[in-house]
Protein backbone atom coordinates (compact mmCIF):
# COMPACT_ATOMS: atom_id res chain seq x y z
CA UNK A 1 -63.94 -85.28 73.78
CA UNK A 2 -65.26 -81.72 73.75
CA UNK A 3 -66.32 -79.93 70.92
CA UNK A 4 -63.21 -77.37 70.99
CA UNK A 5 -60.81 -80.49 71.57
CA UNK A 6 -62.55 -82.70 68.81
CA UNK A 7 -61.64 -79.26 66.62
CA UNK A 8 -58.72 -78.83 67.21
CA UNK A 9 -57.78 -82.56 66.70
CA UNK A 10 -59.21 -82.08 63.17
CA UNK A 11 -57.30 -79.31 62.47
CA UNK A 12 -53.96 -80.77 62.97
CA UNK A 13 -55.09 -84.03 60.19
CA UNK A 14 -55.81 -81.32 57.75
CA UNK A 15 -52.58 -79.63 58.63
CA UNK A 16 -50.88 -83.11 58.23
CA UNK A 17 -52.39 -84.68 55.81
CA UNK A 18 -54.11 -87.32 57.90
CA UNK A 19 -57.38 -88.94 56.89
CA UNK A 20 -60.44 -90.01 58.76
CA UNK A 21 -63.06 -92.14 57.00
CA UNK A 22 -65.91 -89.84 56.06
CA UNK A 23 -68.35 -92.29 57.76
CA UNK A 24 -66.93 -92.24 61.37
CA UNK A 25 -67.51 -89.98 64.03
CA UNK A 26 -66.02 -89.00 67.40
CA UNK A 27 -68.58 -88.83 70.13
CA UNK A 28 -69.30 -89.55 73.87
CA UNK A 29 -68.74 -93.77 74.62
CA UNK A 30 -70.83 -95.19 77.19
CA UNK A 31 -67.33 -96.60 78.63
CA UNK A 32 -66.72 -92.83 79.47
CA UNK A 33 -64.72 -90.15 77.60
CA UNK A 34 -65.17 -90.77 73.69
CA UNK A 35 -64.95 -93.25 71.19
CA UNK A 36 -65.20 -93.67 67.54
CA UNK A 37 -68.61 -95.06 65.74
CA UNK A 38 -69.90 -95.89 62.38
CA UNK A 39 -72.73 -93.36 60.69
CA UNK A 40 -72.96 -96.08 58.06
CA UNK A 41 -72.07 -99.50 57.57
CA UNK A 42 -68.79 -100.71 57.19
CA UNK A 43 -66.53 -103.43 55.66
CA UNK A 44 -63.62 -105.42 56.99
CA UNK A 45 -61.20 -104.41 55.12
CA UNK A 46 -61.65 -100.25 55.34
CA UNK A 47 -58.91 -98.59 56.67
CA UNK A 48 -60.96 -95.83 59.00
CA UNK A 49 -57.88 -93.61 59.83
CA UNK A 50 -54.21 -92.99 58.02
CA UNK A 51 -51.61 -91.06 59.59
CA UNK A 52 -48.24 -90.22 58.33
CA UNK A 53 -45.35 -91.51 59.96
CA UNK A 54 -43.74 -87.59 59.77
CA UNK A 55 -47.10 -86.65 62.23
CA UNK A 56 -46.06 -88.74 64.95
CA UNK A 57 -44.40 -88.17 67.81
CA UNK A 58 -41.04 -89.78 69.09
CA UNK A 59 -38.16 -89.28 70.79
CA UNK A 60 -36.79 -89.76 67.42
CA UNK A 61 -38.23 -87.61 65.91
CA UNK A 62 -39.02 -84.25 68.55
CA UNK A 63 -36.91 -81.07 68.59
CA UNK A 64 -34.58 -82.44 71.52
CA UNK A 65 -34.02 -85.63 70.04
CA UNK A 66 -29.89 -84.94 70.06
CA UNK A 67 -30.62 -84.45 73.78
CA UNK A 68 -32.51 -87.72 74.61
CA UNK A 69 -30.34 -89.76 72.70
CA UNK A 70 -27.07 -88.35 74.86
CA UNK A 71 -29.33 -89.50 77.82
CA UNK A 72 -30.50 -92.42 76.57
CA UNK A 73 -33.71 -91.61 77.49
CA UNK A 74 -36.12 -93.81 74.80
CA UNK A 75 -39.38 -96.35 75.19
CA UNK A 76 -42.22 -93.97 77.42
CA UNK A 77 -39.90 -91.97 79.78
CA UNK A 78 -38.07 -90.39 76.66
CA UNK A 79 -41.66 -90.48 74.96
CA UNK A 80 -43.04 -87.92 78.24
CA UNK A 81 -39.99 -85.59 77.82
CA UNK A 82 -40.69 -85.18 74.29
CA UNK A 83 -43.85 -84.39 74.88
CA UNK A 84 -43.28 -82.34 77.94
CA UNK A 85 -40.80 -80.42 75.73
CA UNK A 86 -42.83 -80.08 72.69
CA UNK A 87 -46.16 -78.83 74.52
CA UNK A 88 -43.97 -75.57 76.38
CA UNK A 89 -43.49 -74.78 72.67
CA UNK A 90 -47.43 -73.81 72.07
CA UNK A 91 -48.56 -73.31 69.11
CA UNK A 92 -44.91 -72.83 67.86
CA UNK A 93 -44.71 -76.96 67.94
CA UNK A 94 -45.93 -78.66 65.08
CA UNK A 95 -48.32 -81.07 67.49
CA UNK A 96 -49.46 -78.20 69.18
CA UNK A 97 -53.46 -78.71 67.82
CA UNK A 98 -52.65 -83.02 68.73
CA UNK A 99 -51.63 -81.58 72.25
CA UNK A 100 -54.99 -79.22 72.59
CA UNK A 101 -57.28 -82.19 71.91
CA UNK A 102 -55.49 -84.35 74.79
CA UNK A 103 -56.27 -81.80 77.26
CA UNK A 104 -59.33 -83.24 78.57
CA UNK A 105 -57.88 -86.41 78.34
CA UNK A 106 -55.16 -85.17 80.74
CA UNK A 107 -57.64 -83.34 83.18
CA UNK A 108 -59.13 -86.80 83.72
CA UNK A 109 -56.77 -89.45 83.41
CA UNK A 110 -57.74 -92.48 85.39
CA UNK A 111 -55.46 -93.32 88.31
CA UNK A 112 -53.51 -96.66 88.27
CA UNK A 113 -53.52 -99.28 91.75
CA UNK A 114 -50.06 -98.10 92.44
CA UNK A 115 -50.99 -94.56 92.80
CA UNK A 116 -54.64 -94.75 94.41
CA UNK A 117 -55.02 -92.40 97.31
CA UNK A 118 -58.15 -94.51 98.77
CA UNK A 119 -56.37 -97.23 100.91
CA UNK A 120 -59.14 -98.71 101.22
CA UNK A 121 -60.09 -99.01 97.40
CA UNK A 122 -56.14 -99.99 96.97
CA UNK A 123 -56.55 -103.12 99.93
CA UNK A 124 -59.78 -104.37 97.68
CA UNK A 125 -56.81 -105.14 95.25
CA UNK A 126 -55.11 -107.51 97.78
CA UNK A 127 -54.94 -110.94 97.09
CA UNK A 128 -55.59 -110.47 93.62
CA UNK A 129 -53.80 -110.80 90.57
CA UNK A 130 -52.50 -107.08 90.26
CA UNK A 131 -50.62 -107.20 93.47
CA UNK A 132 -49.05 -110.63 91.81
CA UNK A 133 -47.91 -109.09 89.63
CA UNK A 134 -46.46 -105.89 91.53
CA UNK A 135 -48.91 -103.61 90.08
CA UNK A 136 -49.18 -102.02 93.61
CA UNK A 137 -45.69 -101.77 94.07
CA UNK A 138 -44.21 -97.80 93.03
CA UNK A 139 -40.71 -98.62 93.28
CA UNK A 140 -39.62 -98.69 89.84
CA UNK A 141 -41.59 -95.60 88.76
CA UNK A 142 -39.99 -93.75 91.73
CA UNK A 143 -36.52 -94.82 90.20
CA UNK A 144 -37.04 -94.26 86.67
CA UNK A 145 -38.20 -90.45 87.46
CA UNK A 146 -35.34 -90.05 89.98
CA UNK A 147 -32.70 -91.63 88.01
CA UNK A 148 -33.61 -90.45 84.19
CA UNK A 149 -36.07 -87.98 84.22
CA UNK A 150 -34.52 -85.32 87.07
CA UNK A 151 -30.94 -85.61 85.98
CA UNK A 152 -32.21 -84.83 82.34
CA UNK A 153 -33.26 -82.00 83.91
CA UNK A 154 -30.98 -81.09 85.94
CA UNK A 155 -28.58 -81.09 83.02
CA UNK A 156 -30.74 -79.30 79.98
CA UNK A 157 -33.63 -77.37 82.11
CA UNK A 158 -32.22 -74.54 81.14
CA UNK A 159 -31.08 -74.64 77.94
CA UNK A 160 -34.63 -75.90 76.68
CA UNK A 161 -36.07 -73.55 78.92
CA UNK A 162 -38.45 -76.25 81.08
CA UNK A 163 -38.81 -77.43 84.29
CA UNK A 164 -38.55 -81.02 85.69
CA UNK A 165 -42.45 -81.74 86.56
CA UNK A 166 -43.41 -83.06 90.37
CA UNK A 167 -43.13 -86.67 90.71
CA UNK A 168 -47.11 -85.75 90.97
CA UNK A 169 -47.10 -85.00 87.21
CA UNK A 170 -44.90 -87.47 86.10
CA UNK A 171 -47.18 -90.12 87.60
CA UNK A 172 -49.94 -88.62 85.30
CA UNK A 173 -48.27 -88.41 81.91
CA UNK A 174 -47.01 -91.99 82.50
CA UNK A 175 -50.29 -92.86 82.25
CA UNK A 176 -51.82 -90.66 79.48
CA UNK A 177 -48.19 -91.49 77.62
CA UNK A 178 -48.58 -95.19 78.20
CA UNK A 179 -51.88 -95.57 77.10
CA UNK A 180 -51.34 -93.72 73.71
CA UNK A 181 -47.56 -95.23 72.53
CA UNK A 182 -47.89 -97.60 69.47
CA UNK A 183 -44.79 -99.01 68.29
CA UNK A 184 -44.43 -97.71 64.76
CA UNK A 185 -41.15 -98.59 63.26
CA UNK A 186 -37.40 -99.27 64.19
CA UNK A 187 -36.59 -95.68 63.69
CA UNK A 188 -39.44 -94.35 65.43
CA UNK A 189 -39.99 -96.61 67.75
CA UNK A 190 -42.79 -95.93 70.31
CA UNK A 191 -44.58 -92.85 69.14
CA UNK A 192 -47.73 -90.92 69.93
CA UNK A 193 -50.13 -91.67 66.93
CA UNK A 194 -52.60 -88.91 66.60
CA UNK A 195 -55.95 -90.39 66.06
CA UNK A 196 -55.13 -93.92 66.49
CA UNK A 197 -55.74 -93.75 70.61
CA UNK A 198 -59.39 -92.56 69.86
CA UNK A 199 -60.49 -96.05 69.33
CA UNK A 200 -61.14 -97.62 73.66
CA UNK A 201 -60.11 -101.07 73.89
CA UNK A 202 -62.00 -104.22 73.36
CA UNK A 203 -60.61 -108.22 74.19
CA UNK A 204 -62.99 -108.63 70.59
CA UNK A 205 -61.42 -105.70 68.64
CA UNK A 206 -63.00 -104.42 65.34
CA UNK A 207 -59.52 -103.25 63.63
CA UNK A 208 -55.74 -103.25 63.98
CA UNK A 209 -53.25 -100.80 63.55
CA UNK A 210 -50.75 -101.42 60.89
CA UNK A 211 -47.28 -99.55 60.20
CA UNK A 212 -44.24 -100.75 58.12
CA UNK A 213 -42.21 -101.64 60.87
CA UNK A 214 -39.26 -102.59 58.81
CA UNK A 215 -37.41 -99.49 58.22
CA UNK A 216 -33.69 -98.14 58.42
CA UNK A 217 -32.82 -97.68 62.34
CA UNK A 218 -30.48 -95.52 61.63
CA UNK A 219 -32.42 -92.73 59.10
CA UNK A 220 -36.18 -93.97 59.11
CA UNK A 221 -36.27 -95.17 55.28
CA UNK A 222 -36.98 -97.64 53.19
CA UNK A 223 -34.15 -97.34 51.01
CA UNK A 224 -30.87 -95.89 52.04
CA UNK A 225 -27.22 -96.10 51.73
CA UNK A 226 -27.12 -97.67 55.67
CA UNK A 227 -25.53 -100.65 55.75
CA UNK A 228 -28.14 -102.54 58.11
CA UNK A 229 -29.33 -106.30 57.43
CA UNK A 230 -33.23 -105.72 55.69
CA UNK A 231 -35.84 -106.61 57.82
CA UNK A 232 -39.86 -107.03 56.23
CA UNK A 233 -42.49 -106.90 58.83
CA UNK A 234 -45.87 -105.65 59.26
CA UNK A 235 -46.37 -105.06 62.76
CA UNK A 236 -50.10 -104.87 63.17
CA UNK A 237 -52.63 -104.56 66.39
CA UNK A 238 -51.83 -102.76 69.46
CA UNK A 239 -51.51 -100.13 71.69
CA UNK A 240 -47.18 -100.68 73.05
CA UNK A 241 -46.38 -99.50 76.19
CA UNK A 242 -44.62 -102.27 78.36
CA UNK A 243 -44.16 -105.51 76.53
CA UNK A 244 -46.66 -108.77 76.38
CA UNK A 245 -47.89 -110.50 78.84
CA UNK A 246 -46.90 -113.94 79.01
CA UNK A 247 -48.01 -115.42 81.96
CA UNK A 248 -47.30 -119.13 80.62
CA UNK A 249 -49.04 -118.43 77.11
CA UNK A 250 -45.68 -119.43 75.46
CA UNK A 251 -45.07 -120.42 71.51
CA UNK A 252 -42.33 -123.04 72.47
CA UNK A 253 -43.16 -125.78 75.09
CA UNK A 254 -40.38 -127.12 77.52
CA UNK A 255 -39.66 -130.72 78.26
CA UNK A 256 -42.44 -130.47 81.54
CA UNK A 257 -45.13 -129.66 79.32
CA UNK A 258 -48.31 -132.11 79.29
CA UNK A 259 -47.81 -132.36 75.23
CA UNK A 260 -44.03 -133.42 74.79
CA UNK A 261 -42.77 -132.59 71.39
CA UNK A 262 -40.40 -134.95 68.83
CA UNK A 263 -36.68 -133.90 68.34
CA UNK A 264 -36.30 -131.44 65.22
CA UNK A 265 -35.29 -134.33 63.29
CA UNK A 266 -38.07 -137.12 63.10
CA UNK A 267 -39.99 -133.27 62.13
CA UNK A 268 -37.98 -131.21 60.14
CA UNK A 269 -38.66 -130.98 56.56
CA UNK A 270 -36.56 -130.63 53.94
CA UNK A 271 -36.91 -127.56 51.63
CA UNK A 272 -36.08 -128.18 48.22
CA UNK A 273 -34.26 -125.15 46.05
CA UNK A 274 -35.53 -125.23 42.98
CA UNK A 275 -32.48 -123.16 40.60
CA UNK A 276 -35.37 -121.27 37.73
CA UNK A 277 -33.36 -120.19 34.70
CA UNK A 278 -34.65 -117.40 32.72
CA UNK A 279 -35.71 -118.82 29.01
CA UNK A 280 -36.52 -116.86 25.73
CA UNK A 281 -40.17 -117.22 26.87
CA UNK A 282 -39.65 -115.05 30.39
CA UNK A 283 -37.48 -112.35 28.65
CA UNK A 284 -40.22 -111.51 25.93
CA UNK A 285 -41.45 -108.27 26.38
CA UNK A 286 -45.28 -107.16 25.73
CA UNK A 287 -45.71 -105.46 22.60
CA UNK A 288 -44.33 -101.20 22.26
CA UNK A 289 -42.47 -102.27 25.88
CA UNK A 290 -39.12 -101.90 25.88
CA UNK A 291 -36.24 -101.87 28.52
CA UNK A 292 -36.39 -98.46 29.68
CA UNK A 293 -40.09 -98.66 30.53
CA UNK A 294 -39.22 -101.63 32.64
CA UNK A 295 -36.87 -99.86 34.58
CA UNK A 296 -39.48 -96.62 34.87
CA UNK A 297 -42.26 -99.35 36.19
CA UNK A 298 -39.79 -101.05 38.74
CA UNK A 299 -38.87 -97.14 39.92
CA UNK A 300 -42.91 -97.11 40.45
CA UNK A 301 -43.46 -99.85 42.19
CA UNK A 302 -40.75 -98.45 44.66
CA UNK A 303 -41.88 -94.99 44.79
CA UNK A 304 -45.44 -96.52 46.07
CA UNK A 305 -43.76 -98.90 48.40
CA UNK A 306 -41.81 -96.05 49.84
CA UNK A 307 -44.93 -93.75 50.12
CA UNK A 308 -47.27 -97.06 52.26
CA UNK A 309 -43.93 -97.23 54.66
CA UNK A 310 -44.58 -93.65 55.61
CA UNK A 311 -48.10 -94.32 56.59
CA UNK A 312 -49.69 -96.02 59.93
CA UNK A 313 -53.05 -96.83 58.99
CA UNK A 314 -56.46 -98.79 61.61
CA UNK A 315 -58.14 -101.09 59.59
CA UNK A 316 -61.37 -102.86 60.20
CA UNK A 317 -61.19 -106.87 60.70
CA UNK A 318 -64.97 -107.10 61.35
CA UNK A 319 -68.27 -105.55 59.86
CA UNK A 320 -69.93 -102.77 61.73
CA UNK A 321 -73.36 -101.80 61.49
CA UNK A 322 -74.00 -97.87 61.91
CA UNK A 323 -74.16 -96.85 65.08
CA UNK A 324 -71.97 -99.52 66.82
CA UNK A 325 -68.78 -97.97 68.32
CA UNK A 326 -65.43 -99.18 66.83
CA UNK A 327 -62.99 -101.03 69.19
CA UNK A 328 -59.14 -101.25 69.23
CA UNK A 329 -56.96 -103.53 71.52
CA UNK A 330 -54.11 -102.78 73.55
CA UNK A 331 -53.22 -106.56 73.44
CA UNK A 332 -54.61 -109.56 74.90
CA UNK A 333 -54.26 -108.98 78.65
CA UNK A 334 -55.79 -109.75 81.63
CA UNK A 335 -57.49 -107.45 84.02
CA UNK A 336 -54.63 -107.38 86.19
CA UNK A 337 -52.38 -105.70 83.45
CA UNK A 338 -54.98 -103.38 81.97
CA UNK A 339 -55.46 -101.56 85.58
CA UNK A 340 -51.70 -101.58 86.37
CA UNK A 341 -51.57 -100.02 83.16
CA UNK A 342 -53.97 -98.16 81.90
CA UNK A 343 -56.40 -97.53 85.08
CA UNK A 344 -59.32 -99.31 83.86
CA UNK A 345 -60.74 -103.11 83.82
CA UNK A 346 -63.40 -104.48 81.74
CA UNK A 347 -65.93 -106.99 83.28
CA UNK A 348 -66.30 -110.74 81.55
CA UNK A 349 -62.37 -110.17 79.77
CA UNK A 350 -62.15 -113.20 78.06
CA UNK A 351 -57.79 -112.86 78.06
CA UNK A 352 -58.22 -113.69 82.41
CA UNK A 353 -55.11 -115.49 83.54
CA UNK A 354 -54.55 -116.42 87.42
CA UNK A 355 -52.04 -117.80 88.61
CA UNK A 356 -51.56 -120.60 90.99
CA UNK A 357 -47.97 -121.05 92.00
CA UNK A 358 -48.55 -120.07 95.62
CA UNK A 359 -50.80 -122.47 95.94
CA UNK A 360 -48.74 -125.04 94.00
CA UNK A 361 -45.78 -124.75 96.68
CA UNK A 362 -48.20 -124.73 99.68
CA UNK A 363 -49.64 -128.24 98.42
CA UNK A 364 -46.36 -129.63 97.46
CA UNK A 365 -44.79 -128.25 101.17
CA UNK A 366 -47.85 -129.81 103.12
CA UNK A 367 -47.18 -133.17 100.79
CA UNK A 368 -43.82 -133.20 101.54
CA UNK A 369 -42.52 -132.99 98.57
CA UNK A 370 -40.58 -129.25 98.13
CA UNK A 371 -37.51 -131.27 96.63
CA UNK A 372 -39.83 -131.84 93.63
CA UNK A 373 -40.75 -129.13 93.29
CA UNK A 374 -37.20 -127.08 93.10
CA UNK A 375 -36.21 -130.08 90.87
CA UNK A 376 -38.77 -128.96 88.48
CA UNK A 377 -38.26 -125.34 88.85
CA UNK A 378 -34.29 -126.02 88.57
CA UNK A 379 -34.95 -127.60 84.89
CA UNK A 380 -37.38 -124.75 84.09
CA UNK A 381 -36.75 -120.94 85.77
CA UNK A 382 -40.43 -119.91 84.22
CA UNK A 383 -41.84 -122.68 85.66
CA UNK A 384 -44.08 -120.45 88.38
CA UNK A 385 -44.95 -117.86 84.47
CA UNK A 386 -46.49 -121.75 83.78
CA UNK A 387 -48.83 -122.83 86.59
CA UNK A 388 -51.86 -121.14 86.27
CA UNK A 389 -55.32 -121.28 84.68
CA UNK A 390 -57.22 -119.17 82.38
CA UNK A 391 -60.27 -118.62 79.78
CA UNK A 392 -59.68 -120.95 76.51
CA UNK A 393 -59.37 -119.14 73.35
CA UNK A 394 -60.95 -116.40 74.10
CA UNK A 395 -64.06 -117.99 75.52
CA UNK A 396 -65.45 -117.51 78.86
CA UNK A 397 -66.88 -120.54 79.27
CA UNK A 398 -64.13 -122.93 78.25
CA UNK A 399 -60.92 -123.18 80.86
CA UNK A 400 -57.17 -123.66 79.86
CA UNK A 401 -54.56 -125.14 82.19
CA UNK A 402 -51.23 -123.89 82.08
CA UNK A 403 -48.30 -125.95 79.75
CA UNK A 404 -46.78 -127.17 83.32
CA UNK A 405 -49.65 -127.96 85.52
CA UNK A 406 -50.74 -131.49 85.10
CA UNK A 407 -47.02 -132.53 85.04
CA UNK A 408 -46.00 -130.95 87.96
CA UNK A 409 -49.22 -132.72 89.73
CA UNK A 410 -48.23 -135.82 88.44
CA UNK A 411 -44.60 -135.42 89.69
CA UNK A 412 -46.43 -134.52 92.57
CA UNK A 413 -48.29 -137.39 93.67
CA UNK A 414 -45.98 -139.73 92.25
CA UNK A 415 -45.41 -142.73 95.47
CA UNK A 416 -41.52 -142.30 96.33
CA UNK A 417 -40.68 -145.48 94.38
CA UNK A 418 -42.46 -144.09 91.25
CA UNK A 419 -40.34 -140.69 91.71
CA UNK A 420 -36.96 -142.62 92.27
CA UNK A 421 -38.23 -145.00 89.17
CA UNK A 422 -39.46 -141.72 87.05
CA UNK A 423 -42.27 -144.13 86.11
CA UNK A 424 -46.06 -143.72 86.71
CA UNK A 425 -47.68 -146.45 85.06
CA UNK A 426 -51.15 -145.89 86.85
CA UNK A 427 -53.96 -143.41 85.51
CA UNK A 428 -53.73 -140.21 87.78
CA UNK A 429 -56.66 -138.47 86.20
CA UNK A 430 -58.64 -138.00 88.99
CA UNK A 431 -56.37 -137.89 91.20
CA UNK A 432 -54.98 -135.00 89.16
CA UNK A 433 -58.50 -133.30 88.78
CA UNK A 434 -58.75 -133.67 92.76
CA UNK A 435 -55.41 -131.72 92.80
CA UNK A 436 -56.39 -128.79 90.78
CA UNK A 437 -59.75 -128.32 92.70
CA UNK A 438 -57.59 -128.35 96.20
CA UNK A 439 -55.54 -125.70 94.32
CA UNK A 440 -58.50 -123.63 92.81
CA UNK A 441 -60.08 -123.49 96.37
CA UNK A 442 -56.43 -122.19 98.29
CA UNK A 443 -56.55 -119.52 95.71
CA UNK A 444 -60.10 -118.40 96.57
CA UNK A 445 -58.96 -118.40 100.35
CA UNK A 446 -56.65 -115.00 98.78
CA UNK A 447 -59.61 -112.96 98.68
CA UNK A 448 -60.65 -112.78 102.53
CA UNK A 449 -64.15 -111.75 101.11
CA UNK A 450 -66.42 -114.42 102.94
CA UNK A 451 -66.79 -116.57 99.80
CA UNK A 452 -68.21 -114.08 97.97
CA UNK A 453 -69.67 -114.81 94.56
CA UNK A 454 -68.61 -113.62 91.10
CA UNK A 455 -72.09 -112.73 90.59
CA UNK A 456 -72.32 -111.07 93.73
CA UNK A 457 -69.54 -108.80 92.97
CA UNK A 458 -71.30 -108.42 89.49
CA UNK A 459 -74.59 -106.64 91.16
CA UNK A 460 -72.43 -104.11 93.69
CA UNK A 461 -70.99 -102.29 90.54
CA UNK A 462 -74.09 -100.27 90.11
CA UNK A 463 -73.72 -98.87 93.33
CA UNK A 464 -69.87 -98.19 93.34
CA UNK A 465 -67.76 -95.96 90.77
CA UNK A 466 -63.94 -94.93 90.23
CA UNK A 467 -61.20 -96.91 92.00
CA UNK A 468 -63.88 -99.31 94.11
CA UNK A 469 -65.49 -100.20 90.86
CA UNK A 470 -62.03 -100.89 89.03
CA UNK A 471 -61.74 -103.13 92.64
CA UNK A 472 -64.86 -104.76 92.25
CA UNK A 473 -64.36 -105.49 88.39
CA UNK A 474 -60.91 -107.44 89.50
CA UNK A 475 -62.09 -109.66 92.13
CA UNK A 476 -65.33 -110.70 90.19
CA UNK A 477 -63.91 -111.36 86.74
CA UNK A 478 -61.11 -113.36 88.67
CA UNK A 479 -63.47 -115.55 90.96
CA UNK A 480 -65.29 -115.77 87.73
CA UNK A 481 -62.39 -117.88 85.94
CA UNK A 482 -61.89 -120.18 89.35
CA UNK A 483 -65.56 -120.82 89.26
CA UNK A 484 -65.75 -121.17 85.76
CA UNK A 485 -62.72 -123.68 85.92
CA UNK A 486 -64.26 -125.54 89.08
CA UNK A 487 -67.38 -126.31 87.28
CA UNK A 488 -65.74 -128.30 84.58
CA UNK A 489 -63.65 -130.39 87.20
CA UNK A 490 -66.93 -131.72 87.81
């Protein structure tokens, strides 16, 4: 961030009453553009940045916000028209210094796979897990700017005095947009959080962001006359623009999991009510206390309660020593969703996922045993979300199989008496081990590289930059995880 953009960014907290910790500054990241970083030591537990709820920006909350809502235009592509609409206001908006100190952010906005004008650079990308996951596929983008953003236009151009932008600038702001939404509330929604997209993101963050999220939909406060059920929830950690990832990584097993789970009743507990009557003892009040200070304390406590829901606050879950930069997340996601996203990998990402459900039908095709297969995925339609492999909690050097894998190999190369039986009474261990290397090795096949190395991808990054390093980054952090998982089939 320049000097004049890191100014003006500054000018709009003191304008909104936002608040920086004193012992953080905003300077040049070796990951490129700028980051945030500790002069001094600091706690887990400091909140390093507050920013009221009224200095964010929504679709909510913007000057056309009657107009959105008769398009239904919400989530990022009503997010980009408010700020579109807000910026042609200069310095007549009330973001208008928030909107200065993204301008160099929007001058060099990386490009995502979809949009990279280097074919070559984009066919690096086949075979891996972005293009499973249509992250080189512009169809929806092209349909959401065709079908929501020009007819807005078309219909209110005029009276808000803007033009539609090129399909060109769209495709930029989706990005810069994206990349800088954080859900804040249920009023708000997703919202442009000045300050809190300073911090890049890290798969070992150093803070979370943290926002009431359980507001009135219909007005934005705490307490209201709205007669909406209550809902209590502190919605902490990261950048929103898109949903999770789940890839498999589900709370709730089905019944082809490898761990099957007891029925609800040989589990459930019983939760006794206890019915606590009031005695003489609880209705005692201190001494000088009486009634009416009671009722001044309890319109305190809500007074405070109402002032923390109108603040979104980062703060730290680790130590940092001064000096060290501070890191945010934008959610534990693989490399594959980070680029499709956001335009940028990171090398040794400990949240790698790869899939292997290709390979699981071409093994059970060339076994002869399809029907199996479409028996299983009959029972479960996420069954292909489930077969897959990836880093263990967070650690690159332990491997976790996905819920489905080792029974689908065991339905797999069950004999046919077994399968018409549904009995296996012999130990398929090794058998399933030998299964999941046949599968690991197909999926290396994808990469058409010559059996290239994750290390050897890992020393051509010096000598490449942009879009071909993003490349590069993808297919060595993947063939990283196959190797990794490989070795401890051995």
């Amino acid at each position: 961030m320049s000097d004049e953009a890191s100014k003006s960014l500054l000018k709009f907290f003191d304008d909104n009453e936002c608040w920086i910790h004193p012992e953080v500054e905003i300077r040049t990241s070796k990951l490129g553009g700028t980051g945030v970083f500790a002069k001094k030591d600091l706690d887990a537990g400091d909140i390093v940045l507050k920013v009221p709820k009224s200095a964010c920006l929504s679709p909510r909350t913007c000057g056309i916000a009657n107009l959105l809502d008769e398009h239904d235009l919400d989530n990022i592509a009503g997010l980009l028209v408010a700020f579109l609409y807000e910026r042609s206001l200069g310095d007549q908006s009330p973001w208008h210094e928030f909107f200065e100190s993204l301008k160099p952010v929007i001058a060099d906005v990386p490009e995502i796979p979809k949009f990279w004008s280097n074919d070559e650079d984009r066919a690096l990308l086949s075979g891996t897990e972005v293009e499973e996951i249509g992250g080189l596929e512009t169809g929806e983008d092209e349909e959401v700017y065709q079908e929501l953003i020009v007819p807005f236009f078309e219909d209110n151009g005029k009276l808000i005095n803007l033009e539609c932008p090129s399909f060109d600038e769209f495709k930029k702001l989706v990005v810069v947009i994206a990349s800088r939404a954080f859900e804040v509330d249920q009023f708000r929604e997703l919202c442009l959080v000045p300050g809190a997209c300073l911090f890049n993101h890290s798969d070992d963050p150093d803070l979370h962001f943290q926002t009431d999220f359980g507001v009135c939909p219909v007005c934005g406060d705490v307490y209201c006359d709205h007669d909406v059920e209550e809902q209590e929830h502190e919605h902490s950690g990261s950048c929103c623009s898109g949903g999770d990832h789940h890839h498999g990584h589900d709370d709730e097993e089905d019944d082809w999991s490898d761990e099957s789970v007891d029925g609800d009743d040989d589990e459930e507990r019983e939760e006794e009510m206890e019915e606590v009557e009031s005695g003489d003892e609880d209705e005692e009040m201190e001494d000088g206390e009486t009634e009416e200070d009671e009722e001044e304390g309890d319109e305190h406590d809500e007074d405070e309660e109402e002032e923390d829901s109108e603040i979104c606050d980062m703060q730290l879950q680790n130590d940092i020593k001064a000096g060290k930069e501070i890191f945010n997340t934008y959610g534990d996601l693989p490399n594959s969703m980070l680029l499709a996203r956001y335009g940028f990998a990171i090398w040794n990402n400990s949240q790698e996922v790869i899939s292997l459900w290709k390979e699981a039908m071409a093994y059970a095709k060339k076994a002869g045993r399809m029907d199996r297969l479409k028996m299983l995925r009959k029972r479960d339609p996420e069954l292909s979300e489930k077969v897959f492999v990836a880093y263990s909690d967070g650690d690159v050097n332990k491997i976790e199989w996905g819920p489905c894998v080792n029974a689908m190999l065991t339905l797999l190369l069950m004999t046919d008496q077994e399968y018409k039986k549904k009995v296996c009474s012999r130990r398929l261990d090794k058998d399933i081990n030998k299964a999941k290397k046949l599968l690991l090795n197909a999926r290396l096949k994808r990469y058409e590289d010559g059996g290239m190395t994750s290390e050897e991808y890992k020393k051509v990054l010096p000598k490449v930059e942009g879009t071909k390093k993003a490349a590069i980054v993808i297919r060595g952090t993947e063939k990283k995880v196959i190797e990794t998982a490989l070795k401890t089939l051995k």
